[in-house]
Protein backbone atom coordinates (compact mmCIF):
# COMPACT_ATOMS: atom_id res chain seq x y z
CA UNK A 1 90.37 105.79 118.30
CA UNK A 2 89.83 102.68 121.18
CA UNK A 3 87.90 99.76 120.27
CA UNK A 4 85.46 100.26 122.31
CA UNK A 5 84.69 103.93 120.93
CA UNK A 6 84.70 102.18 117.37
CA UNK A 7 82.34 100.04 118.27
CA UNK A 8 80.07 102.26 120.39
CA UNK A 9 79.86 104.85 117.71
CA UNK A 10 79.11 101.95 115.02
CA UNK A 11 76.02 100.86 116.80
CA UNK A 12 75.24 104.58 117.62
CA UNK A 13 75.24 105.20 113.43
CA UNK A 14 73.34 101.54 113.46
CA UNK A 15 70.83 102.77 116.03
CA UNK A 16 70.33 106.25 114.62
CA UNK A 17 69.66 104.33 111.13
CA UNK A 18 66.76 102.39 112.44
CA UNK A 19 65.09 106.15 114.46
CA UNK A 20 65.19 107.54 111.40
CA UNK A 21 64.08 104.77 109.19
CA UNK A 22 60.59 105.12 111.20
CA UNK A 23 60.17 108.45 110.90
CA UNK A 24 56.44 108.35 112.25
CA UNK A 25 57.08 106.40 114.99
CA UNK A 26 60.12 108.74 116.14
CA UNK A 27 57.09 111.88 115.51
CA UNK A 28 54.90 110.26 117.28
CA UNK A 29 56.69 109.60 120.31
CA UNK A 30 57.19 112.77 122.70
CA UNK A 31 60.48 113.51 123.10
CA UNK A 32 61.68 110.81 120.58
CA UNK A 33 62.94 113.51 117.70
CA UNK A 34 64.59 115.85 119.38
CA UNK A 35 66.49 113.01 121.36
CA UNK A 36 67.32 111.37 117.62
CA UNK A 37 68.15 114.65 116.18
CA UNK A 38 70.47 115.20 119.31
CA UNK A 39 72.18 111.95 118.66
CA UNK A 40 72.75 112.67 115.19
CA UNK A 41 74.65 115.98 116.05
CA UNK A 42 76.85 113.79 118.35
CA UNK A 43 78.17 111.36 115.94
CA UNK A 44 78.79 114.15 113.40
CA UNK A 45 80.59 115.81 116.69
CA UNK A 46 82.86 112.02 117.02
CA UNK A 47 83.65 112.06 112.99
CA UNK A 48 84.69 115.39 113.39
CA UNK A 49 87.23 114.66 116.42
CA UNK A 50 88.00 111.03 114.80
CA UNK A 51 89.52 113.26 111.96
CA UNK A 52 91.23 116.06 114.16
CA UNK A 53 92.68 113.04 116.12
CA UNK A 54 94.28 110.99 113.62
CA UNK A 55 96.34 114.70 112.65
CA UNK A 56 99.15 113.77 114.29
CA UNK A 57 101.43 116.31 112.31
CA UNK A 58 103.60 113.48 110.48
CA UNK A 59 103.36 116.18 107.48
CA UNK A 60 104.86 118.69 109.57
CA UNK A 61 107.39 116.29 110.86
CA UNK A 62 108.15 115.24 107.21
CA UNK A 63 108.79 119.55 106.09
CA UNK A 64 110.29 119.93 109.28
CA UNK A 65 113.50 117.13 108.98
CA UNK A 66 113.51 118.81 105.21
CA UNK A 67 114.06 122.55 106.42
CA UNK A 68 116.80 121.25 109.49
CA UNK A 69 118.77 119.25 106.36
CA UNK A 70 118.59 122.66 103.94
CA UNK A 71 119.59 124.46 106.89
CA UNK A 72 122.14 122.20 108.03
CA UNK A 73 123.91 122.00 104.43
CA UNK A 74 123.88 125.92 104.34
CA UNK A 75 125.11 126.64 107.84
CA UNK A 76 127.70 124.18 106.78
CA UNK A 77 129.00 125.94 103.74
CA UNK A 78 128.57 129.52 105.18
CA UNK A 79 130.70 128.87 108.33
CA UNK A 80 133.69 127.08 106.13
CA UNK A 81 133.90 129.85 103.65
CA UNK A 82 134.24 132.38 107.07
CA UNK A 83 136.75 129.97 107.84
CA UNK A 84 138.65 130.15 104.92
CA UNK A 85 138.33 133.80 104.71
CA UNK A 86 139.31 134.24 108.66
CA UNK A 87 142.50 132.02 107.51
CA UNK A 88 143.16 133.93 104.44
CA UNK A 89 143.29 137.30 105.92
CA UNK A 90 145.76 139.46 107.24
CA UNK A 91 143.05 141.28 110.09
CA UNK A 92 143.61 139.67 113.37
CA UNK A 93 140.09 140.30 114.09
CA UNK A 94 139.01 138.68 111.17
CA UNK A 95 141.67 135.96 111.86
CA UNK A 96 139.17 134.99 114.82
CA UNK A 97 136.62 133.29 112.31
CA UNK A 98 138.99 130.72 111.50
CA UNK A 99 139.04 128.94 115.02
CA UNK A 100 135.37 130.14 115.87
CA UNK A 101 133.92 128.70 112.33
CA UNK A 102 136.44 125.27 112.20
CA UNK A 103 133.55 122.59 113.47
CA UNK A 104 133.34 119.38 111.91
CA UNK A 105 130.14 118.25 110.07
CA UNK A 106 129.02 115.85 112.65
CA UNK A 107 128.50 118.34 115.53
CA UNK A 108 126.15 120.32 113.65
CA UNK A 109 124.62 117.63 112.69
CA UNK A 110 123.95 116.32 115.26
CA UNK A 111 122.83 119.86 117.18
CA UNK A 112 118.85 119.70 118.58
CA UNK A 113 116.98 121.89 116.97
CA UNK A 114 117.21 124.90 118.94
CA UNK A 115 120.96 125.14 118.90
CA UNK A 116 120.72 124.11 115.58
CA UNK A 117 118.84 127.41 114.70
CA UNK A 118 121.11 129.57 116.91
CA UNK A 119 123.95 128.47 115.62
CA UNK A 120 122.88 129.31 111.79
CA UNK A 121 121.47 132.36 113.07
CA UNK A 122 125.35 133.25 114.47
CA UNK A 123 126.65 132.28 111.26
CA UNK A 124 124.49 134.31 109.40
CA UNK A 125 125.08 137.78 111.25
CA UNK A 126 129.28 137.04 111.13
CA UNK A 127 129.05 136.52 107.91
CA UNK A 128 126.14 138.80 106.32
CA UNK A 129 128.43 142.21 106.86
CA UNK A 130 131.40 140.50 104.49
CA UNK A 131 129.32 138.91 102.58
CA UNK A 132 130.33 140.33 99.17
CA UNK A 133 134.06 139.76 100.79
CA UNK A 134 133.52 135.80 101.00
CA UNK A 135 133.71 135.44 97.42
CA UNK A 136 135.17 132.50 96.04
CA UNK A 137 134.29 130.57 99.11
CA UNK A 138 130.45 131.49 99.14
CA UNK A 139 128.38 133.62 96.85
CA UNK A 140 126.61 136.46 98.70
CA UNK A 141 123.17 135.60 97.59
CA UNK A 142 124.60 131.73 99.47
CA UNK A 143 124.37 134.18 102.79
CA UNK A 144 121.01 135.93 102.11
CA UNK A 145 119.68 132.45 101.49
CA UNK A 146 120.95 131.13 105.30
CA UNK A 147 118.63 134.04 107.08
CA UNK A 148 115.65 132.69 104.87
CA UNK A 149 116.31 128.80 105.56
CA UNK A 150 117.04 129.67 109.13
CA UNK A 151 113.63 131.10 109.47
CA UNK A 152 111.46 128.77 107.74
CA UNK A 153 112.81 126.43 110.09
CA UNK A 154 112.39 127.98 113.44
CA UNK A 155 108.70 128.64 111.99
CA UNK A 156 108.32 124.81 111.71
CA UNK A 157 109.24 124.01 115.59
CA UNK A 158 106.54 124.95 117.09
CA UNK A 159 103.95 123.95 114.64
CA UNK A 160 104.31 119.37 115.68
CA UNK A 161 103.78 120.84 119.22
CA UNK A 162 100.75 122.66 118.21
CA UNK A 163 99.63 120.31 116.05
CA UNK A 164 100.09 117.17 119.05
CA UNK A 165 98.14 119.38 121.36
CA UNK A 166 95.15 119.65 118.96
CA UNK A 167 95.24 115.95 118.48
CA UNK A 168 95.04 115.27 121.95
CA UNK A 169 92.06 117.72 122.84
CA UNK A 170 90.81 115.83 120.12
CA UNK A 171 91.10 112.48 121.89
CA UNK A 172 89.49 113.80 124.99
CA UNK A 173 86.26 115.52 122.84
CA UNK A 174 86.10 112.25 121.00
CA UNK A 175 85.81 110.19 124.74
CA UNK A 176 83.32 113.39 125.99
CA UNK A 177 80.93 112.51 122.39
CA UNK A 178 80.59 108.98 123.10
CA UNK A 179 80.04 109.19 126.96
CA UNK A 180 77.11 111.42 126.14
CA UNK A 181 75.92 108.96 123.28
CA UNK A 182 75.96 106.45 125.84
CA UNK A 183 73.90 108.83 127.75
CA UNK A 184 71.67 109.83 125.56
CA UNK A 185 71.10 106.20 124.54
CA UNK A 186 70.66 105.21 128.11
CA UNK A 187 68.72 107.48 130.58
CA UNK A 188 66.59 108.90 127.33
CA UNK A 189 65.81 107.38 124.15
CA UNK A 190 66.11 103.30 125.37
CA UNK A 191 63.38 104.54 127.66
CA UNK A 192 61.35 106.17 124.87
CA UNK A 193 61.69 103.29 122.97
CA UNK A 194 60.63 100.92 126.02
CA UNK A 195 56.77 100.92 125.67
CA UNK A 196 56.86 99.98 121.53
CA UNK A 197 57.83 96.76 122.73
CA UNK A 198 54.09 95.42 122.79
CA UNK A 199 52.25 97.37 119.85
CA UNK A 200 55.30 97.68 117.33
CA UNK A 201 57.36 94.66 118.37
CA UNK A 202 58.99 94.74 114.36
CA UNK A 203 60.68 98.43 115.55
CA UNK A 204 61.49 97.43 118.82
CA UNK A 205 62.92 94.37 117.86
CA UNK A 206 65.28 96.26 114.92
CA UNK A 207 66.05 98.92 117.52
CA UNK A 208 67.33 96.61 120.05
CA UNK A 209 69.40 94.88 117.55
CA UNK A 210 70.76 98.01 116.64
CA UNK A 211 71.35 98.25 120.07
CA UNK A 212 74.60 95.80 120.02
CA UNK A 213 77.99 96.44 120.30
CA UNK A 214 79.90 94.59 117.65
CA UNK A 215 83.57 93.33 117.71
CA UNK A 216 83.95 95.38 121.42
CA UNK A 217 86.90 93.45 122.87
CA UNK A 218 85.68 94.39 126.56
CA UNK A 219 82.33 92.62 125.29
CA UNK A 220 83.77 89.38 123.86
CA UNK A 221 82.54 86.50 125.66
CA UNK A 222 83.42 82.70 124.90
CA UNK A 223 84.54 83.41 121.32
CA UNK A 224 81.78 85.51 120.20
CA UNK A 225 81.83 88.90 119.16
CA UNK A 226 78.40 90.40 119.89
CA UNK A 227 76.65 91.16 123.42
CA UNK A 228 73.81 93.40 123.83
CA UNK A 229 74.57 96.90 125.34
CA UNK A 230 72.28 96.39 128.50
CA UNK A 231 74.61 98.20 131.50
């Protein structure tokens, strides 16, 4: 959340405090409640996207990187026992595995996720037809478990993409709700409040207090911190 929206939707939660701490005077203004019960719904409506906004999807980042090293640690030890079973046999088909399967820790490693996931996925259907052959190397439930890690993680891929995209609609309903606070506050309910200037100066007076934007940097003049909201 900007400063400025902070600090709007603080003196929107100040403002709405002093409405509806004179009820009768809100009642029996036309116009008055609906507009206060209107910007009530709004600043539920900028808590709400404050919340979806922060969701970044640093969880999902955090299971994510924990699936790709379970995965990576698996593929590893499936594709050296096919290896060492392509080198110990006698088939020169099966021969093949040794040269195709002979990568070096660091490449995988090092694979984006995508190629990451095809590559276990290869492993996986070389090695799932022999897998009872693989034995010392790898057991075959080793093999079964590869398919299972290799889908939980291309399940988690998309998910911090999703999750980014929410966040960022977010951000943009958060700006909407306080635009149309400062509407609201503006072209409706300043101007209902306008005429209790003279015969209840005490409301008017708390209202317009209310009506200040504290700590908003765009506000700060010579050092101080407060300015009234008058544009």
């Amino acid at each position: 959340m900007k400063k400025t929206q902070e600090s709007k939707i603080k003196m929107a939660r100040a403002t709405l405090g002093i409405l509806t701490g004179n009820g009768e005077i809100v009642a029996g203004t036309p116009g008055l409640g609906n507009a206060t019960e209107a910007l009530m719904e709004l600043i539920g409506e900028t808590e709400y996207h404050s919340q979806g906004q922060m969701n970044t999807g640093s969880e999902l980042t955090i299971r994510k990187n924990e699936a790709r090293a379970a995965l990576i640690v698996s593929t590893l030890k499936v594709a050296a026992a096919l290896a060492a079973f392509g080198a110990a046999s006698a088939d020169p088909v099966v021969q093949l595995l040794k040269a195709k399967y002979q990568v070096s820790d660091n490449k995988v490693k090092k694979m984006r996720d995508m190629s990451l996931f095809t590559f276990a996925s290869m492993v996986y259907a070389d090695a799932s037809p022999v897998a009872a052959q693989l034995a010392p190397f790898v057991a075959a439930e080793d093999v079964a478990g590869l398919k299972n890690l290799a889908d939980s993680f291309n399940e988690l891929l998309p998910q911090k993409r999703t999750q980014l995209s929410k966040s960022s609609l977010s951000t943009q309903n958060l700006e909407d709700a306080v635009d149309r606070i400062d509407k609201l506050l503006k072209e409706t309910i300043d101007v209902l409040v306008k005429p209790w200037e003279y015969n209840q100066p005490d409301f008017y007076r708390a209202y317009t207090n209310a009506r200040i934007i504290v700590d908003a940097a765009s506000r700060k003049n010579n050092g101080t911190t407060t300015e009234p909201m008058t544009d």
